[in-house]
C-alpha atoms as a PDB file:
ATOM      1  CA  UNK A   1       0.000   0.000   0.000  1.00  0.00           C
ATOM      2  CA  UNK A   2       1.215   3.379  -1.401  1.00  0.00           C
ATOM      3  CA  UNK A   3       2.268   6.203   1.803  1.00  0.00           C
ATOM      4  CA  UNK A   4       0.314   8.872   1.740  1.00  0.00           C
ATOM      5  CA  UNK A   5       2.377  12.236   1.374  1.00  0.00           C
ATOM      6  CA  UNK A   6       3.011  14.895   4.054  1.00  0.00           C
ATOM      7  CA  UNK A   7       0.285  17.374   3.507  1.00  0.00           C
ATOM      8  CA  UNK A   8       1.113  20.486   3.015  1.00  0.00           C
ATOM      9  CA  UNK A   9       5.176  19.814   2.248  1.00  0.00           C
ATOM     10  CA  UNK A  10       5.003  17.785  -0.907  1.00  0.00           C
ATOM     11  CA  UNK A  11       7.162  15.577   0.689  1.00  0.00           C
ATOM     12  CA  UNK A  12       6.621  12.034   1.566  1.00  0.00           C
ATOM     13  CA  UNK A  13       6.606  11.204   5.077  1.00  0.00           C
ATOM     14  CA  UNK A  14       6.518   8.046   6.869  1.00  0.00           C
ATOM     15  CA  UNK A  15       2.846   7.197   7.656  1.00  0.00           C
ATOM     16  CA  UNK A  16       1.964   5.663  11.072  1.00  0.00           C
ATOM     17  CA  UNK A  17      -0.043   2.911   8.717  1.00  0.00           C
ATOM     18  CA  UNK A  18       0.677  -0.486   9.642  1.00  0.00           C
ATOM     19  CA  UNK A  19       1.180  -0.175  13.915  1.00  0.00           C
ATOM     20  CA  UNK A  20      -1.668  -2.473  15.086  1.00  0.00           C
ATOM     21  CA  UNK A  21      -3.365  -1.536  18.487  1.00  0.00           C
ATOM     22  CA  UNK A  22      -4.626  -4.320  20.516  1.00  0.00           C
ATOM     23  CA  UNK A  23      -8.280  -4.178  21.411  1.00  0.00           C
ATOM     24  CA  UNK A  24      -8.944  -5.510  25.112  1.00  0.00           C
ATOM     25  CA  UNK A  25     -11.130  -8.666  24.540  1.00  0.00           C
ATOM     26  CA  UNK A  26     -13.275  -9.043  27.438  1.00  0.00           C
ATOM     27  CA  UNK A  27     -15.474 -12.003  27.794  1.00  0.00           C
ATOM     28  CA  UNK A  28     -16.531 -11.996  23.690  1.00  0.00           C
ATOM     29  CA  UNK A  29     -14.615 -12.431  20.777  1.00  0.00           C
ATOM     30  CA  UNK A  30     -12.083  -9.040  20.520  1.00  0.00           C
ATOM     31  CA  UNK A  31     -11.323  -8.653  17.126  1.00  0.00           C
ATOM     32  CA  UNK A  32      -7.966  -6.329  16.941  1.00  0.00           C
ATOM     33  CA  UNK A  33      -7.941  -6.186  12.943  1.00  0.00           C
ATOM     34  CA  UNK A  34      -9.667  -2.620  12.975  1.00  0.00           C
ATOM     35  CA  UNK A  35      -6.421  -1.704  13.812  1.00  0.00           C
ATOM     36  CA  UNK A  36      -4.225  -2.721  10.775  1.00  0.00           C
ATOM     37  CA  UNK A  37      -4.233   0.886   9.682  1.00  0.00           C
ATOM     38  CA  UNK A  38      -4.958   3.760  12.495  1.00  0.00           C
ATOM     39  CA  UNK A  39      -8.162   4.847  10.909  1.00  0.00           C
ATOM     40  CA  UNK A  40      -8.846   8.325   9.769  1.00  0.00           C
ATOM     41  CA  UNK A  41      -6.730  10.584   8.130  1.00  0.00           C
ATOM     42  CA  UNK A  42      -4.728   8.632   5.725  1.00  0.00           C
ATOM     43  CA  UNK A  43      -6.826   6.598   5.045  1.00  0.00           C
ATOM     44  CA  UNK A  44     -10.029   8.330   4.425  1.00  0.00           C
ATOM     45  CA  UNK A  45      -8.016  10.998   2.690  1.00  0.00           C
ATOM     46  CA  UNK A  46      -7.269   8.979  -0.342  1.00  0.00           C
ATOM     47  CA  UNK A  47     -10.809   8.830  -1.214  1.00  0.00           C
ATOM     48  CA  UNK A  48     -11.968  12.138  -0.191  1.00  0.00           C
ATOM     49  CA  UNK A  49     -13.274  13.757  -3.785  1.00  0.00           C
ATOM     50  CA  UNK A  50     -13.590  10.260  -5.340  1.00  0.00           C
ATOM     51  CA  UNK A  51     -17.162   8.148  -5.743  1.00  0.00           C
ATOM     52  CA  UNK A  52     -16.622   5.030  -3.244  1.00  0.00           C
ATOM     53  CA  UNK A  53     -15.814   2.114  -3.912  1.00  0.00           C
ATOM     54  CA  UNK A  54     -19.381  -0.003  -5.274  1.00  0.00           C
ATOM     55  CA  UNK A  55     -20.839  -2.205  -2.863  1.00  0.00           C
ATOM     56  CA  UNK A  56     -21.343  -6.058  -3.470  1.00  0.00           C
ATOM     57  CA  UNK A  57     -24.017  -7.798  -2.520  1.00  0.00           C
ATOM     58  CA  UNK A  58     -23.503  -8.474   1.276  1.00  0.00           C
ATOM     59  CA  UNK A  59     -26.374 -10.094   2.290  1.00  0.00           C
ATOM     60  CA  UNK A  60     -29.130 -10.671   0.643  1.00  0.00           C
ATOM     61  CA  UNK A  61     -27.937 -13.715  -1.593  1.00  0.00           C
ATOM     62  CA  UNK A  62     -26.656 -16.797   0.119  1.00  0.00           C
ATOM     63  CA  UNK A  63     -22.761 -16.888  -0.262  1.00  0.00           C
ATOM     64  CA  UNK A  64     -21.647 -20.374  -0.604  1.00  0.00           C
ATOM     65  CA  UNK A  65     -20.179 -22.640   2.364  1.00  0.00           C
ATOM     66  CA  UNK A  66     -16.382 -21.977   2.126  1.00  0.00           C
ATOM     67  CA  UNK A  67     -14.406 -24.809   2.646  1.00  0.00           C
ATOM     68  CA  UNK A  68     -13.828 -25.759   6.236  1.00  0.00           C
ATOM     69  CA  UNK A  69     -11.256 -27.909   7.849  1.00  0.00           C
ATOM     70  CA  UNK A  70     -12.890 -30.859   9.289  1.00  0.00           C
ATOM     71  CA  UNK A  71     -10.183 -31.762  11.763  1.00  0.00           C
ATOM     72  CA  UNK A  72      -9.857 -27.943  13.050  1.00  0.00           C
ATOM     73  CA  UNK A  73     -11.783 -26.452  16.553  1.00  0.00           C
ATOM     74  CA  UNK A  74     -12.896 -22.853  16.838  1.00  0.00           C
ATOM     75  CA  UNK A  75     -10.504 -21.093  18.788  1.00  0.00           C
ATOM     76  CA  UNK A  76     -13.076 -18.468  20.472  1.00  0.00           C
ATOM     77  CA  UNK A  77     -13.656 -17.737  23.794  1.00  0.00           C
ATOM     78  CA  UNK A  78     -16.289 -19.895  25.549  1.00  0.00           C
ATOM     79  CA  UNK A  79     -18.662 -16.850  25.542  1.00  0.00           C
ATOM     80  CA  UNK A  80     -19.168 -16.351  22.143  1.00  0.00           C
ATOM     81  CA  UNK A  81     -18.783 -20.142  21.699  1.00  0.00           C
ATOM     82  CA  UNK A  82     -22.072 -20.348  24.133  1.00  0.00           C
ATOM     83  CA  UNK A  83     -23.641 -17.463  22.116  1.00  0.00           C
ATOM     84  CA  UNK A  84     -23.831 -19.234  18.620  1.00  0.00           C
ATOM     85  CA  UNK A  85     -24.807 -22.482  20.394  1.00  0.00           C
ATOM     86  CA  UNK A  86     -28.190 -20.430  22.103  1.00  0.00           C
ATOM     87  CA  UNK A  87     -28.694 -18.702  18.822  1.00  0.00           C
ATOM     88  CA  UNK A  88     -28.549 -22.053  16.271  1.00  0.00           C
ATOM     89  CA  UNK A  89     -28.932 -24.994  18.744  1.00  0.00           C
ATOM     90  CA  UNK A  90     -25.654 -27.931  18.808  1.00  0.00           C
ATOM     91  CA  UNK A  91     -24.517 -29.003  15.951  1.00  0.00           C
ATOM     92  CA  UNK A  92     -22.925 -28.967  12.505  1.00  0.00           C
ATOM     93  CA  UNK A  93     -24.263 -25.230  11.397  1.00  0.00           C
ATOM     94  CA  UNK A  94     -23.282 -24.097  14.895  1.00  0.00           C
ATOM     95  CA  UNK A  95     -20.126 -25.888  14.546  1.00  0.00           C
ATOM     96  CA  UNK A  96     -19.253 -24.612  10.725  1.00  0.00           C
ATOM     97  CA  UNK A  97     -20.414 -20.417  11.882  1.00  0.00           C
ATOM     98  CA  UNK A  98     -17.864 -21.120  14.923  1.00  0.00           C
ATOM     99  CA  UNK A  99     -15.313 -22.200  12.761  1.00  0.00           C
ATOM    100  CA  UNK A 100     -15.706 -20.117  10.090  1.00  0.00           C
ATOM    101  CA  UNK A 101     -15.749 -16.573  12.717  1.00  0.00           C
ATOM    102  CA  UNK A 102     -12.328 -18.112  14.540  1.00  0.00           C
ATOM    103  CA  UNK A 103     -10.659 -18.501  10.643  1.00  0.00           C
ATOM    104  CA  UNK A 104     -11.914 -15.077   9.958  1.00  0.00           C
ATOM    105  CA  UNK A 105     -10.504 -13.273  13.210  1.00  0.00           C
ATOM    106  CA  UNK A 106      -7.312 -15.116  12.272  1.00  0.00           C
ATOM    107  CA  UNK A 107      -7.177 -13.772   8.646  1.00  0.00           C
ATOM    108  CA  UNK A 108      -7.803 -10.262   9.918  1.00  0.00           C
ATOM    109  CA  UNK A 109      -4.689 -10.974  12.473  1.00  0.00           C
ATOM    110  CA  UNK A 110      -2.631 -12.019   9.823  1.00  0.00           C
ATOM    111  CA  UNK A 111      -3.858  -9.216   7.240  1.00  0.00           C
ATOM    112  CA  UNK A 112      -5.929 -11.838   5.061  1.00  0.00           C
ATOM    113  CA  UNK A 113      -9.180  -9.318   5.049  1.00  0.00           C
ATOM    114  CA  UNK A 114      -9.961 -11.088   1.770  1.00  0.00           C
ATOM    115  CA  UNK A 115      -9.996 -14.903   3.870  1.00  0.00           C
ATOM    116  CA  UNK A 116     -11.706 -13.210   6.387  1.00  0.00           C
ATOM    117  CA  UNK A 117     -14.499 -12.078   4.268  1.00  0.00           C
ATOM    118  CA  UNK A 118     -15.418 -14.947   2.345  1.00  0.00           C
ATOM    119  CA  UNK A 119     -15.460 -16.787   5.467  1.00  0.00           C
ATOM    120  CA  UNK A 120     -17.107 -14.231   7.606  1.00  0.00           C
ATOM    121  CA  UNK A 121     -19.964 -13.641   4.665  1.00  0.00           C
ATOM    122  CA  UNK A 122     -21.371 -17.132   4.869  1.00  0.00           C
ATOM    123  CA  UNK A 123     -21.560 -16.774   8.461  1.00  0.00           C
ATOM    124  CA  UNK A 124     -23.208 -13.995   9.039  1.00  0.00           C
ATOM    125  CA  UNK A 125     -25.917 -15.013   6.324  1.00  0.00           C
ATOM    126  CA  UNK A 126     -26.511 -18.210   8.675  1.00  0.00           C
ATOM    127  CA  UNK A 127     -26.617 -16.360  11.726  1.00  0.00           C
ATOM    128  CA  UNK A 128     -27.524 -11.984  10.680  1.00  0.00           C
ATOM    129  CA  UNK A 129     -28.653 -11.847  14.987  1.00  0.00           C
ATOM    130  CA  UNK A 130     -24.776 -12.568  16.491  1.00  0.00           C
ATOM    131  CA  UNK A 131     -23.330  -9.564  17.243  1.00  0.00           C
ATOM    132  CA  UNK A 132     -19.297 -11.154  16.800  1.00  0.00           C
ATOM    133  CA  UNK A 133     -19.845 -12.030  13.493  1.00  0.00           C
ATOM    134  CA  UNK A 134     -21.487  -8.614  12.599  1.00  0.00           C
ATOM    135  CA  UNK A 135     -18.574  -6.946  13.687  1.00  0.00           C
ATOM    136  CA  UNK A 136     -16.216  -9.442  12.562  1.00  0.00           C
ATOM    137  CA  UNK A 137     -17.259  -9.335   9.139  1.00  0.00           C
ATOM    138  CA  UNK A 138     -17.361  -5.384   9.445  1.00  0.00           C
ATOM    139  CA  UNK A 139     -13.813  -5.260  10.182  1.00  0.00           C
ATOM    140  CA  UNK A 140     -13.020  -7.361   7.236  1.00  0.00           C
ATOM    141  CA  UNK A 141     -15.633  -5.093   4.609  1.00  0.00           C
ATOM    142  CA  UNK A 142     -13.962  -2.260   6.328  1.00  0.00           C
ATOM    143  CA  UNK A 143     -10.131  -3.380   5.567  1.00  0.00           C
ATOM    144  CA  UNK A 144     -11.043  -4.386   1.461  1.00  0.00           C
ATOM    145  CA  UNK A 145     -12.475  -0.470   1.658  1.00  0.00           C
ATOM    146  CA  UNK A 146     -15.997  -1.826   0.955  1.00  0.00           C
ATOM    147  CA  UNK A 147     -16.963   1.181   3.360  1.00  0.00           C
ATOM    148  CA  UNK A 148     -20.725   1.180   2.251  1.00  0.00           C
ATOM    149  CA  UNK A 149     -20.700  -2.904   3.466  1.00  0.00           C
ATOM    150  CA  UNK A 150     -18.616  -2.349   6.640  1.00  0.00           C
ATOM    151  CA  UNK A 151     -21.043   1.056   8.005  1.00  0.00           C
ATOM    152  CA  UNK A 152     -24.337  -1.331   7.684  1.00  0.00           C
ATOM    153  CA  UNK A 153     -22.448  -4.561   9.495  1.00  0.00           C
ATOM    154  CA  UNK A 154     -21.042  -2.316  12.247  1.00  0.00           C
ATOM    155  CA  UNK A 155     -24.176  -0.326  12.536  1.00  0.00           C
ATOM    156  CA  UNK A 156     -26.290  -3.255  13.149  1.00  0.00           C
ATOM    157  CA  UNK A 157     -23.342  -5.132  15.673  1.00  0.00           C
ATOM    158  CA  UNK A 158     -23.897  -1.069  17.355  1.00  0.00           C
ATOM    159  CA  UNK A 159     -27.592  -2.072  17.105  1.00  0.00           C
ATOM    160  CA  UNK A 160     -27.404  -5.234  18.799  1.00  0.00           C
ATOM    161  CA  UNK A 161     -25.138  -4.601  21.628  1.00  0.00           C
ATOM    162  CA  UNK A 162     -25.297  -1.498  22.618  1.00  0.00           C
ATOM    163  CA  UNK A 163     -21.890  -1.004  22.523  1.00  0.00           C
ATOM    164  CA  UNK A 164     -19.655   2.188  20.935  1.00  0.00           C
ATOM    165  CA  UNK A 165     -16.782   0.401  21.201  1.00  0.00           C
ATOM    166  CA  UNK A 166     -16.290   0.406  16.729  1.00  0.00           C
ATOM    167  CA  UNK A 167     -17.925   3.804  16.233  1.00  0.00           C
ATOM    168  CA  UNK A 168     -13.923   4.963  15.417  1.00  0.00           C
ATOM    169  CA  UNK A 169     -14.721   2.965  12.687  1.00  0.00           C
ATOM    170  CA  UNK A 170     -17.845   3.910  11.653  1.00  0.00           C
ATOM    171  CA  UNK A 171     -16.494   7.164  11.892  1.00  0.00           C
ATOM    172  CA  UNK A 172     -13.789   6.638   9.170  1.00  0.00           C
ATOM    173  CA  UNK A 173     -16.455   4.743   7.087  1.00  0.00           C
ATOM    174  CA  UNK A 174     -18.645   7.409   7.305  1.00  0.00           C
ATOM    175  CA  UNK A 175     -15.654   9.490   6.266  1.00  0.00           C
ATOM    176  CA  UNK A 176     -14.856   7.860   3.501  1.00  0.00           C
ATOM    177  CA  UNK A 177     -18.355   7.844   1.916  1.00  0.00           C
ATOM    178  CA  UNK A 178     -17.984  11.728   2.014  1.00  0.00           C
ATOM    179  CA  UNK A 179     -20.522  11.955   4.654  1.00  0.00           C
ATOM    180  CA  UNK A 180     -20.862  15.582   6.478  1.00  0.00           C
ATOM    181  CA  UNK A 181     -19.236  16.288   9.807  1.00  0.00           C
ATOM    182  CA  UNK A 182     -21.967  16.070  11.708  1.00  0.00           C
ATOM    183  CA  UNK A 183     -22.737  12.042  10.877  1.00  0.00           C
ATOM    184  CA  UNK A 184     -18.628  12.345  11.281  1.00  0.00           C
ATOM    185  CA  UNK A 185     -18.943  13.610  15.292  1.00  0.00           C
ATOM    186  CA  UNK A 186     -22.156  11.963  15.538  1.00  0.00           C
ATOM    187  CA  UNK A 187     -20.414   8.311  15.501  1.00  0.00           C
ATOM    188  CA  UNK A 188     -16.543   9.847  17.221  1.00  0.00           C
ATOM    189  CA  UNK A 189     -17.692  12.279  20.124  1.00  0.00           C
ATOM    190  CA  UNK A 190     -19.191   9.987  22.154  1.00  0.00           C
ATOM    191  CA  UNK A 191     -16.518   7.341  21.727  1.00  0.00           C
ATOM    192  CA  UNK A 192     -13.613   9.735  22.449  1.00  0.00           C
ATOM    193  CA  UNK A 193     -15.618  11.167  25.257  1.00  0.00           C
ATOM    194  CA  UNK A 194     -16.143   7.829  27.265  1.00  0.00           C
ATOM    195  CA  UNK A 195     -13.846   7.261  29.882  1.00  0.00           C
ATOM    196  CA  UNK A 196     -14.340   3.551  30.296  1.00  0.00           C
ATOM    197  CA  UNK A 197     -13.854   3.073  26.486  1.00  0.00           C
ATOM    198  CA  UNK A 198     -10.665   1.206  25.181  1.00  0.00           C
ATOM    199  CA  UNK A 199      -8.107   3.685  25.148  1.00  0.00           C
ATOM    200  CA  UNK A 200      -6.577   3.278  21.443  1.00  0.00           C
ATOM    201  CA  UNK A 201     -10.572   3.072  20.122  1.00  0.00           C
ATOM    202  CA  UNK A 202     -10.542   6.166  22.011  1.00  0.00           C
ATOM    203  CA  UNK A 203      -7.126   8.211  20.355  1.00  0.00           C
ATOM    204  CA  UNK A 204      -8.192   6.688  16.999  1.00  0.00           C
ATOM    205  CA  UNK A 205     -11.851   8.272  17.163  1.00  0.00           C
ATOM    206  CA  UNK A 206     -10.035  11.400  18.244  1.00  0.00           C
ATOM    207  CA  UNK A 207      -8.159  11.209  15.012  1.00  0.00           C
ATOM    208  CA  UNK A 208     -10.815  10.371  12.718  1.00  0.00           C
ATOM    209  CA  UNK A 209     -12.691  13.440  14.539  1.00  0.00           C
ATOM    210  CA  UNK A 210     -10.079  15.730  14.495  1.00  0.00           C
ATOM    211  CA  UNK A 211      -8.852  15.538  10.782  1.00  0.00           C
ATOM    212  CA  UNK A 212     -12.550  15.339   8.975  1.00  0.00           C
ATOM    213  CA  UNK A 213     -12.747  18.841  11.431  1.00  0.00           C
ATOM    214  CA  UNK A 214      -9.307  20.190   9.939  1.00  0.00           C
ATOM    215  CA  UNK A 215      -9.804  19.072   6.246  1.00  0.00           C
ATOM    216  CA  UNK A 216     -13.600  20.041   6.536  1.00  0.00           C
ATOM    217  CA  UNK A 217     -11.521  23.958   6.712  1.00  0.00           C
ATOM    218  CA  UNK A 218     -11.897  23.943  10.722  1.00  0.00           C
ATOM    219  CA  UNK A 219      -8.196  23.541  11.916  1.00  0.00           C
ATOM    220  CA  UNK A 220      -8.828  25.256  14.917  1.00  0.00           C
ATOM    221  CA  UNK A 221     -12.060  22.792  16.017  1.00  0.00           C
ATOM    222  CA  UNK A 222      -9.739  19.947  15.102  1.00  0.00           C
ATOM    223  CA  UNK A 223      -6.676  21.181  16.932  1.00  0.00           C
ATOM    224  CA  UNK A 224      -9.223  21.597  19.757  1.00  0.00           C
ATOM    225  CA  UNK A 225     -10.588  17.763  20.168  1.00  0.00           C
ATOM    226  CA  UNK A 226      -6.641  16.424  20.020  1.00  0.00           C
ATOM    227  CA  UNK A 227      -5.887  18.968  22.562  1.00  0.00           C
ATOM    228  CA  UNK A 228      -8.599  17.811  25.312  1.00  0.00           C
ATOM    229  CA  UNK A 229      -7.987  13.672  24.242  1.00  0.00           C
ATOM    230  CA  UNK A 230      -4.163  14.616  25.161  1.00  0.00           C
ATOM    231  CA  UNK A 231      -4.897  16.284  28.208  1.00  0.00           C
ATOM    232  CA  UNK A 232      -7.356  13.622  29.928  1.00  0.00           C
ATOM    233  CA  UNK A 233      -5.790  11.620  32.995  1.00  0.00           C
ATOM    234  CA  UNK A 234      -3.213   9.387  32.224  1.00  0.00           C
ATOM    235  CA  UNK A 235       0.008   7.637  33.799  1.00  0.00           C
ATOM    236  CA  UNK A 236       2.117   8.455  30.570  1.00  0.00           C
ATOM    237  CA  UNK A 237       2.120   8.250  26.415  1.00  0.00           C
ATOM    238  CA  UNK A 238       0.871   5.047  24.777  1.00  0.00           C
ATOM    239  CA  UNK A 239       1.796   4.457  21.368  1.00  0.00           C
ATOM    240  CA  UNK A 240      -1.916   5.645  20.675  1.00  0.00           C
ATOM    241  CA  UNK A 241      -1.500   8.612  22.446  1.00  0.00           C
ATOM    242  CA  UNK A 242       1.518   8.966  20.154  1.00  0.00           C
ATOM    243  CA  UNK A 243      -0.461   8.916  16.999  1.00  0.00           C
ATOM    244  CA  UNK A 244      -2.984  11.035  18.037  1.00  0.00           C
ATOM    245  CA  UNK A 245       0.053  13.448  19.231  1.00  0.00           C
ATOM    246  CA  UNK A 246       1.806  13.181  15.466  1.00  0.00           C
ATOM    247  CA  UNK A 247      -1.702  14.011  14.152  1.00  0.00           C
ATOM    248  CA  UNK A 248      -1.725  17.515  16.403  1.00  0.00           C
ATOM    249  CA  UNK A 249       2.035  18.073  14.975  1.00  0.00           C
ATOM    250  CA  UNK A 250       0.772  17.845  12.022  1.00  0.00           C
ATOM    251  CA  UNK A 251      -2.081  20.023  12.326  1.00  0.00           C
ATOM    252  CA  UNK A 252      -0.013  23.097  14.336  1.00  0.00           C
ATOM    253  CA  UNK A 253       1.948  22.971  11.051  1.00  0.00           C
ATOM    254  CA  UNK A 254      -0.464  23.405   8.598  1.00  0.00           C
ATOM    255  CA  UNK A 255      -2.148  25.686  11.263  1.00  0.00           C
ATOM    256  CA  UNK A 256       1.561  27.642  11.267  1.00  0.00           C
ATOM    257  CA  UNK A 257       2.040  27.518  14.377  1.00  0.00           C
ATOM    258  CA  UNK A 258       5.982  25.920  14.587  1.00  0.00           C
ATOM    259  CA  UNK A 259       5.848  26.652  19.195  1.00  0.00           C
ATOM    260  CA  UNK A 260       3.129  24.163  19.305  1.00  0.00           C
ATOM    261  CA  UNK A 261       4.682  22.021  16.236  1.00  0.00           C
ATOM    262  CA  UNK A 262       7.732  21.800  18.383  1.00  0.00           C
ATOM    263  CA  UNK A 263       6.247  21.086  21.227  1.00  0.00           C
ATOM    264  CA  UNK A 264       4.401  17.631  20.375  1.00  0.00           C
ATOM    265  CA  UNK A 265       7.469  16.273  18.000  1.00  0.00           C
ATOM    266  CA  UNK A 266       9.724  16.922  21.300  1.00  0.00           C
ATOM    267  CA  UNK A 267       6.405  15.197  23.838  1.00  0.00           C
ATOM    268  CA  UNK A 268       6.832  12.128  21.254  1.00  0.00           C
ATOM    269  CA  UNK A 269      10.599  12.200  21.140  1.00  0.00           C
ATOM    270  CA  UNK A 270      11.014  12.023  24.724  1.00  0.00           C
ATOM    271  CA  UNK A 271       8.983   8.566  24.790  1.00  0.00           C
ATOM    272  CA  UNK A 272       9.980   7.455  21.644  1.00  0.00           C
ATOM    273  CA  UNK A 273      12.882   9.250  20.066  1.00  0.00           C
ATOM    274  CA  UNK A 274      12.570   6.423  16.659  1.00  0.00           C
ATOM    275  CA  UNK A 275       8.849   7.291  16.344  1.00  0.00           C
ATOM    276  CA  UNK A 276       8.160   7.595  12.425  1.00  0.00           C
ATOM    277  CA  UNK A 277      10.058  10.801  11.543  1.00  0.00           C
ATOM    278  CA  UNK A 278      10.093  12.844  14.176  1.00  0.00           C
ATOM    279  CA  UNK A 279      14.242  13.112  14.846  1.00  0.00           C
ATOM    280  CA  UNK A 280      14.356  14.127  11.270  1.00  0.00           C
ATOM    281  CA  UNK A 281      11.246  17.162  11.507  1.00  0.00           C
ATOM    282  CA  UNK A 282      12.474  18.516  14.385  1.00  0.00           C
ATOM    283  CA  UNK A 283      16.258  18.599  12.875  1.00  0.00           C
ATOM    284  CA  UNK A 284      14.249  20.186  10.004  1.00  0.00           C
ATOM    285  CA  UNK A 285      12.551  22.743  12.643  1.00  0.00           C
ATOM    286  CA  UNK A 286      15.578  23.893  14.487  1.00  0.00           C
ATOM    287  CA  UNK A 287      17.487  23.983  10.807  1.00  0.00           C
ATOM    288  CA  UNK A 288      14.252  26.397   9.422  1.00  0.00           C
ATOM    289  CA  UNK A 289      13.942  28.360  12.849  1.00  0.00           C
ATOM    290  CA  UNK A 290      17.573  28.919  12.921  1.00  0.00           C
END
């Protein structure tokens, strides 16, 4: 996958795409493959101005069984092996939808989003009510940029459970498809304001937030919602703290304001001086401010 350049320099930068943040799992299936990209500015950006990508049918015509192992055991946790049991009874179709949502969760762990959504199609045709498997298979539409596909899986796993915990990605989905800012904050704020929320969901709905605000023309209202994620309680910088910082860098420069540029490249530096390029901006800093 192509780097995105450095906006505003014409020169390309290295892009914090590929660092994978771990999603705590809880007692349910925790499927960390949202993470294979930090969502949000990169990669929304490439298809800001475009049409998206077409849909395929997701699920209104039966995908065929894929081909599973006969001598393999789902690998899920006994929770959401309990869950598809009470939702399709014991036995082979429960057996063949566990199987099939441990492959996928493994493809999307090992970067296979294609795997993962052939496998995690059929399943979620046989059971549309389990929650796992809607997100699952969300994460996968999400990671072939089938952005149309992943917002309607993740919206109905939101609809079944409650739960915020993807909205960073129905943020960036919603992003991508050119929606306004409002749908935009609508799915981020209340992610990025929850204090018992996973911490990297958390910094990478801040993100996703933050840049629609900046390239929607509002660097100030973007600056702004990095500013009070940084600032929140904390015992010290996580590498998701450290995206969300680059991202503020970033935006001070385009904003012209070098103080405040300065100021987060030398916060990430002092946790982690190899961090993407920051040793070699702030050499470029003190070599422009002279």
């Amino acid at each position: 996958m192509a780097k995105p350049p450095r906006r505003g320099s014409g020169k390309p930068r290295r892009s914090t795409e590929g660092q994978r943040p771990r999603s705590p799992g809880a007692d349910r299936l925790s499927v960390s493959g949202h993470g294979g990209q930090p969502v949000g500015r990169d990669r929304a950006q490439r298809t800001q101005g475009a049409p998206p990508r077409p849909s395929k049918p997701a699920a209104d015509t039966e995908p065929p069984r894929p081909p599973l192992p006969d001598d393999e055991e789902a690998q899920l946790p006994k929770g959401v092996i309990r869950e598809i049991e009470r939702t399709l009874g014991k036995g082979t179709r429960s057996r063949d939808v566990a199987l099939s949502l441990s492959i996928g969760a493994q493809a999307l762990e090992e970067g296979r989003p294609d795997v993962a959504v052939e496998v995690l199609g059929w399943a979620r045709h046989q059971a549309p009510r389990l929650a796992s498997i809607r997100e699952a298979y969300g994460i996968a539409l999400y990671h072939e940029e089938r952005w149309a596909d992943a917002l309607s899986e993740l919206q109905a796993y939101r609809r079944l459970t409650g739960r915020q915990d993807q909205n960073h990605v129905i943020a960036d989905c919603l992003r991508a498809l050119g929606r306004g800012l409002e749908q935009v904050a609508s799915a981020a704020e209340p992610l990025v304001g929850d204090a018992q929320a996973p911490e990297d969901r958390r910094a990478e709905a801040a993100i996703v937030w933050a840049a629609a605000l900046a390239d929607g023309g509002d660097l100030g209202a973007g600056r702004a919602v990095l500013r009070r994620f940084l600032e929140r309680p904390r015992s010290g910088d996580a590498e998701h703290d450290l995206r969300a910082r680059y991202l503020a860098a970033d935006l001070a420069e385009r904003a012209g304001d070098d103080d405040d540029l300065q100021r987060q490249l030398e916060l990430i530096a002092a946790v982690d001086p190899g961090f993407l390029d920051v040793a070699e901006r702030l050499e470029g800093l003190g070599y422009r401010r002279g």
